[in-house]
Protein backbone atom coordinates (compact mmCIF):
# COMPACT_ATOMS: atom_id res chain seq x y z
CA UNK A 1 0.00 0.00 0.00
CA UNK A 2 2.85 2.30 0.84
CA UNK A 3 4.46 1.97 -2.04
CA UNK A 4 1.79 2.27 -4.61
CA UNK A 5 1.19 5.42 -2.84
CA UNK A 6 4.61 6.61 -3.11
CA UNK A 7 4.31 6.01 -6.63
CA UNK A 8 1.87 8.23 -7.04
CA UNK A 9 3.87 10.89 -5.78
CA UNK A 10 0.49 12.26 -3.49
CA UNK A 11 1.56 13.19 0.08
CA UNK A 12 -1.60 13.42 1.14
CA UNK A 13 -2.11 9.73 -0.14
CA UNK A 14 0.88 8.93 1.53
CA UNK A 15 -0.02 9.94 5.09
CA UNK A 16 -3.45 8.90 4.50
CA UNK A 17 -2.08 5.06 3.98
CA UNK A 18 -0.24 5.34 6.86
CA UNK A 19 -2.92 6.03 9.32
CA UNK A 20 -4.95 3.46 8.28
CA UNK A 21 -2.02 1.17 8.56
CA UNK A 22 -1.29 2.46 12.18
CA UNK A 23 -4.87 1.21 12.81
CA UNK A 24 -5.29 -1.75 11.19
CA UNK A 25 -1.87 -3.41 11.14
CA UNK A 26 -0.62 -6.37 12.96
CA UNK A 27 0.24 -4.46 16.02
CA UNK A 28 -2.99 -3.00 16.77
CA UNK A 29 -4.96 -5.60 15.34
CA UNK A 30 -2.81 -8.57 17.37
CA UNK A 31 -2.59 -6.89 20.40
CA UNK A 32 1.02 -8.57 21.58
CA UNK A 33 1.96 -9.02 25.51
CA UNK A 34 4.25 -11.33 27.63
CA UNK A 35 1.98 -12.02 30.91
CA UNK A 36 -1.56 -12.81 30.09
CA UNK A 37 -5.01 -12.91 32.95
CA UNK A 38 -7.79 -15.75 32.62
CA UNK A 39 -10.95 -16.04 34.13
CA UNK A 40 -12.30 -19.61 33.95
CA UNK A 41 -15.19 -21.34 35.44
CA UNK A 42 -14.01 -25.01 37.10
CA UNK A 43 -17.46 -27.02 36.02
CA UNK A 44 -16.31 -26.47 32.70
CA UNK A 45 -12.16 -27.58 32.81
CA UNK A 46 -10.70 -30.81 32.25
CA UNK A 47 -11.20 -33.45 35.11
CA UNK A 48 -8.33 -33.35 37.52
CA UNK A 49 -7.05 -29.69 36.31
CA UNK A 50 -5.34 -29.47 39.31
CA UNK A 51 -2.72 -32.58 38.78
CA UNK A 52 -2.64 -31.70 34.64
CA UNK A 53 -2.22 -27.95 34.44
CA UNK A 54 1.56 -27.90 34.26
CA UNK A 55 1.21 -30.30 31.72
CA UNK A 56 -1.50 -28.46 29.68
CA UNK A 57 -0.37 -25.03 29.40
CA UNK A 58 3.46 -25.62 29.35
CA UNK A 59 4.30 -21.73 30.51
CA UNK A 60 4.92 -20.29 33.95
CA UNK A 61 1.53 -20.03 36.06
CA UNK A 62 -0.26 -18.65 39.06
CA UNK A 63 -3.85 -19.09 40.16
CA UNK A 64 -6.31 -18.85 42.58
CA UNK A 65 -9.36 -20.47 42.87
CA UNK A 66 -11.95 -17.73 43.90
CA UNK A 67 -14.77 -19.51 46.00
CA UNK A 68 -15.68 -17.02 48.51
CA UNK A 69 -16.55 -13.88 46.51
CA UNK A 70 -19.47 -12.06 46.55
CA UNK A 71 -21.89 -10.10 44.48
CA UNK A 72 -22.75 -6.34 45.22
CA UNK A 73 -26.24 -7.78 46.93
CA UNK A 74 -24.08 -9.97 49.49
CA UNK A 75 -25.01 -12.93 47.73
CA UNK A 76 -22.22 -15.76 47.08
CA UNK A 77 -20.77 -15.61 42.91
CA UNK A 78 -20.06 -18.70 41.14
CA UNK A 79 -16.91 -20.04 42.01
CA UNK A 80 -14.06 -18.92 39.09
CA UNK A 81 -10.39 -19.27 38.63
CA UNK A 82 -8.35 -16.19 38.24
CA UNK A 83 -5.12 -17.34 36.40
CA UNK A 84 -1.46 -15.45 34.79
CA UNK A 85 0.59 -16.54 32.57
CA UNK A 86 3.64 -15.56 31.18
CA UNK A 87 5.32 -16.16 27.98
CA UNK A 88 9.31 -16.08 27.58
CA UNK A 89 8.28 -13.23 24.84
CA UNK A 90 5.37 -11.35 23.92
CA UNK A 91 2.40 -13.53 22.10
CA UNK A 92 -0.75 -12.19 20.64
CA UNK A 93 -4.59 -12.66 22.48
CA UNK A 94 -5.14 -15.35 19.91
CA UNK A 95 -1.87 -17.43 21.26
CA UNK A 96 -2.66 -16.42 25.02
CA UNK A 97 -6.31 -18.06 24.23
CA UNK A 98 -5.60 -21.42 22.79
CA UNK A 99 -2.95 -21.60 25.41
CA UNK A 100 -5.19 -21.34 28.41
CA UNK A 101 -8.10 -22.65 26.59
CA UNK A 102 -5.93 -26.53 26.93
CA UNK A 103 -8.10 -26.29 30.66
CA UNK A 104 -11.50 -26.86 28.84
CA UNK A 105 -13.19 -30.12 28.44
CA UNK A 106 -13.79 -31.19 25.09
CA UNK A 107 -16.91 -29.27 23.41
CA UNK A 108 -17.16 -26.95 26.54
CA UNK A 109 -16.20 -23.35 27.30
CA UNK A 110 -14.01 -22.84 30.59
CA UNK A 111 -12.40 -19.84 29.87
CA UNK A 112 -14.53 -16.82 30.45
CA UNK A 113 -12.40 -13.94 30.22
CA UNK A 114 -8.79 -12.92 28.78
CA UNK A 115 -6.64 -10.04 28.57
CA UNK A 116 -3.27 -8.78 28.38
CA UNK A 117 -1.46 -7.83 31.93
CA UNK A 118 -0.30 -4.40 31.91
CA UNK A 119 1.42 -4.72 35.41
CA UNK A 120 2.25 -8.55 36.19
CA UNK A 121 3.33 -7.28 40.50
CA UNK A 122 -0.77 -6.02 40.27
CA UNK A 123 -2.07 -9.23 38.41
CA UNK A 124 -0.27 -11.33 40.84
CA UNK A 125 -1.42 -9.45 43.99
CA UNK A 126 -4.59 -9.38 42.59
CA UNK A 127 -4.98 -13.29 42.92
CA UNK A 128 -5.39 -13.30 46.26
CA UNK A 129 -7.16 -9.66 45.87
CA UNK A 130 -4.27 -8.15 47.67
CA UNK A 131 -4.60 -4.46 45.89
CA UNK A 132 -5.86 -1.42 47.55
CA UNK A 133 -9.03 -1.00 44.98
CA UNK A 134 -9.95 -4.56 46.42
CA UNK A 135 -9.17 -3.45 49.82
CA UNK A 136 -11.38 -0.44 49.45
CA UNK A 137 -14.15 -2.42 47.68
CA UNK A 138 -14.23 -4.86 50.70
CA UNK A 139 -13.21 -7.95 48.46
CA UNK A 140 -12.03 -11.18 50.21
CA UNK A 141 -8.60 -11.42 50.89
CA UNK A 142 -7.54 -14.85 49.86
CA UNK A 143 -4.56 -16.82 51.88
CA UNK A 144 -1.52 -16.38 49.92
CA UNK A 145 -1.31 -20.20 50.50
CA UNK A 146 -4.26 -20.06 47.92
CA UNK A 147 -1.81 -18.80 45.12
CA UNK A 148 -0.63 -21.79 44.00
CA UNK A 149 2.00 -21.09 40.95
CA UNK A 150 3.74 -23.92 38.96
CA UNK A 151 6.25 -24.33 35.64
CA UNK A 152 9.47 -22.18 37.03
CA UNK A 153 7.08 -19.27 37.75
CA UNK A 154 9.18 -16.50 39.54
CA UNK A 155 7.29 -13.01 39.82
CA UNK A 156 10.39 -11.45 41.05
CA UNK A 157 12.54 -11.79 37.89
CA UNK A 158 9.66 -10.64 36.01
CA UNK A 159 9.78 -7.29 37.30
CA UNK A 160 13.67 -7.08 36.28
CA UNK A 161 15.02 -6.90 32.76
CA UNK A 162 17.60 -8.57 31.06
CA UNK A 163 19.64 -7.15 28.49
CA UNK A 164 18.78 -10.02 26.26
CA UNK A 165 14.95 -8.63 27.36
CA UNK A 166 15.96 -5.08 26.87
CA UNK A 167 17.34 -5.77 23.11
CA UNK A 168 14.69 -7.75 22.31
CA UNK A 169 11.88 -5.18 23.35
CA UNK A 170 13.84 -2.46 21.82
CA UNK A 171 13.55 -4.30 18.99
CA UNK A 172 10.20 -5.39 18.66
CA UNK A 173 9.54 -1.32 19.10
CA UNK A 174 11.74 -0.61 16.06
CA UNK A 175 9.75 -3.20 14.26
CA UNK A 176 6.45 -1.40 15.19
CA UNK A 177 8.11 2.22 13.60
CA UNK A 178 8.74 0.43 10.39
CA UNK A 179 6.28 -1.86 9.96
CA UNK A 180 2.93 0.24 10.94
CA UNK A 181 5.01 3.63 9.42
CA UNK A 182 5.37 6.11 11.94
CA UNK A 183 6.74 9.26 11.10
CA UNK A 184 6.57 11.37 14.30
CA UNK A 185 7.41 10.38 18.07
CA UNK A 186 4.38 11.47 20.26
CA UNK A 187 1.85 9.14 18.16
CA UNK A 188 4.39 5.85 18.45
CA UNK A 189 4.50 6.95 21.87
CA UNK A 190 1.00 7.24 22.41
CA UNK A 191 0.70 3.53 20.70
CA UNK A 192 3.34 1.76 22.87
CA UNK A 193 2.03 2.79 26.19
CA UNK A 194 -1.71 1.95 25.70
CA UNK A 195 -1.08 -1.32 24.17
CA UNK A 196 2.15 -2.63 25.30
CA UNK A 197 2.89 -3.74 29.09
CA UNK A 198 4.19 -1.36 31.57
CA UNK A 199 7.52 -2.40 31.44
CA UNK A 200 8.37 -1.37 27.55
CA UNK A 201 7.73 2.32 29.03
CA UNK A 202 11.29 1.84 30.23
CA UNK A 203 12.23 0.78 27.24
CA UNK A 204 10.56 3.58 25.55
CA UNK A 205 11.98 6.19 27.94
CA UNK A 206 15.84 4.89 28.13
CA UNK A 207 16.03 4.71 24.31
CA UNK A 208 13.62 7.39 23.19
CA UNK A 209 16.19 8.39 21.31
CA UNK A 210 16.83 5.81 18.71
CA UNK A 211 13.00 6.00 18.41
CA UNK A 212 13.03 9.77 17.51
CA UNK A 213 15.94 9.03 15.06
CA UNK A 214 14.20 6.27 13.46
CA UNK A 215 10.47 7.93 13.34
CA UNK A 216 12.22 10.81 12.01
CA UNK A 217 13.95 8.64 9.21
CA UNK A 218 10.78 7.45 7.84
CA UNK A 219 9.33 10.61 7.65
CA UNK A 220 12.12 11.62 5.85
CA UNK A 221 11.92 8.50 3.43
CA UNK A 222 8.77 8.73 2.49
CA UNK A 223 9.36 13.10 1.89
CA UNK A 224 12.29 11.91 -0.09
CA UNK A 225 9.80 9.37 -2.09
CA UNK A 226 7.39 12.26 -3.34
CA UNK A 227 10.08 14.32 -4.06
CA UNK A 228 11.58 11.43 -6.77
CA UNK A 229 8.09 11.26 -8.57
């Protein structure tokens, strides 16, 4: 699309094709993140869940089986699993789904609810509802005896990054510049931290440099493409 565009030697064209690819390319259509939360409901999981999940979903875990919750009446909610996992690299909501959907039964639906964790510390404390919003909403604390975590799953390197982690983010940012075509800072910038999880606003902020440089440099190649027509 770009390049028919920049054929055509029409700016407007140009910039035109890029917004529509900021909004309907891979990136914003595949939402990507490393640590993923589940809701599922345990009527509806495979039998013995408990002795197969390490087995089934084959990435670092933690859970908590939510049995003592309660609706805004004071009535008791349907017991449900709250569940994050984590992926040794970021994974689309498609990928995150058939991973965690391995805990239905055959023909039924036990997973409920998915989304990407923006702050794995928060989706981990929120197992057990150990947050202050679930303080202040008077939710059940949960033991932390009740977090039961399996497959190597170890919160605490989580929240530190690697330089492999840190070149491979940096990276995968890059790719988003040249792959969804943005030419100025503030809107890739705007991008990364709605969709991408907390920690890549590091990334974004030590190296928000190289990300000017390069957002700058497509600008500049697709001004120097109109201006070869």
């Amino acid at each position: 699309m770009r390049e028919n565009n920049c054929q055509s030697g029409q700016t407007k064209k140009v910039v035109h094709s890029l917004l529509f690819i900021r909004k309907v390319g891979n990136y914003f259509m595949a939402e990507k993140a490393r640590y993923w939360n589940g809701v599922l409901y345990p009527e509806n999981m495979v039998d013995d869940w408990e002795d197969v999940i390490s087995d089934k979903l084959q990435v670092p875990y933690a859970y908590c089986i939510h049995d003592k919750d309660l609706n805004e009446d004071g009535t008791k909610r349907k017991t449900h699993i709250h569940i994050t996992i984590v992926f040794p690299n970021t994974t689309t909501y498609n990928h995150a789904f058939d991973v965690l959907n391995t805990l239905s039964k055959k023909d039924k639906k036990a997973l409920n609810k998915i989304e990407r964790a923006i702050n794995i510390r928060y989706s981990y404390n929120y197992l057990i509802h150990d947050t202050d919003t679930c303080r202040k909403k008077n939710k059940y604390l949960y033991d932390r005896a009740e977090r039961i975590t399996g497959n190597n799953f170890d919160i605490g390197s989580y929240e530190q990054i690697s330089v492999t982690d840190k070149n491979r983010m940096t990276k995968e940012l890059c790719n988003v510049i040249v792959e969804n075509g943005y030419t100025n800072f503030a809107d890739f910038y705007m991008y990364v931290i709605s969709n991408f999880d907390e920690e890549y606003f590091e990334i974004l902020r030590t190296y928000s440099g190289l990300f000017e440089r390069l957002t700058r440099g497509m600008f500049l190649k697709y001004n120097n493409a109109e201006r070869e027509q």
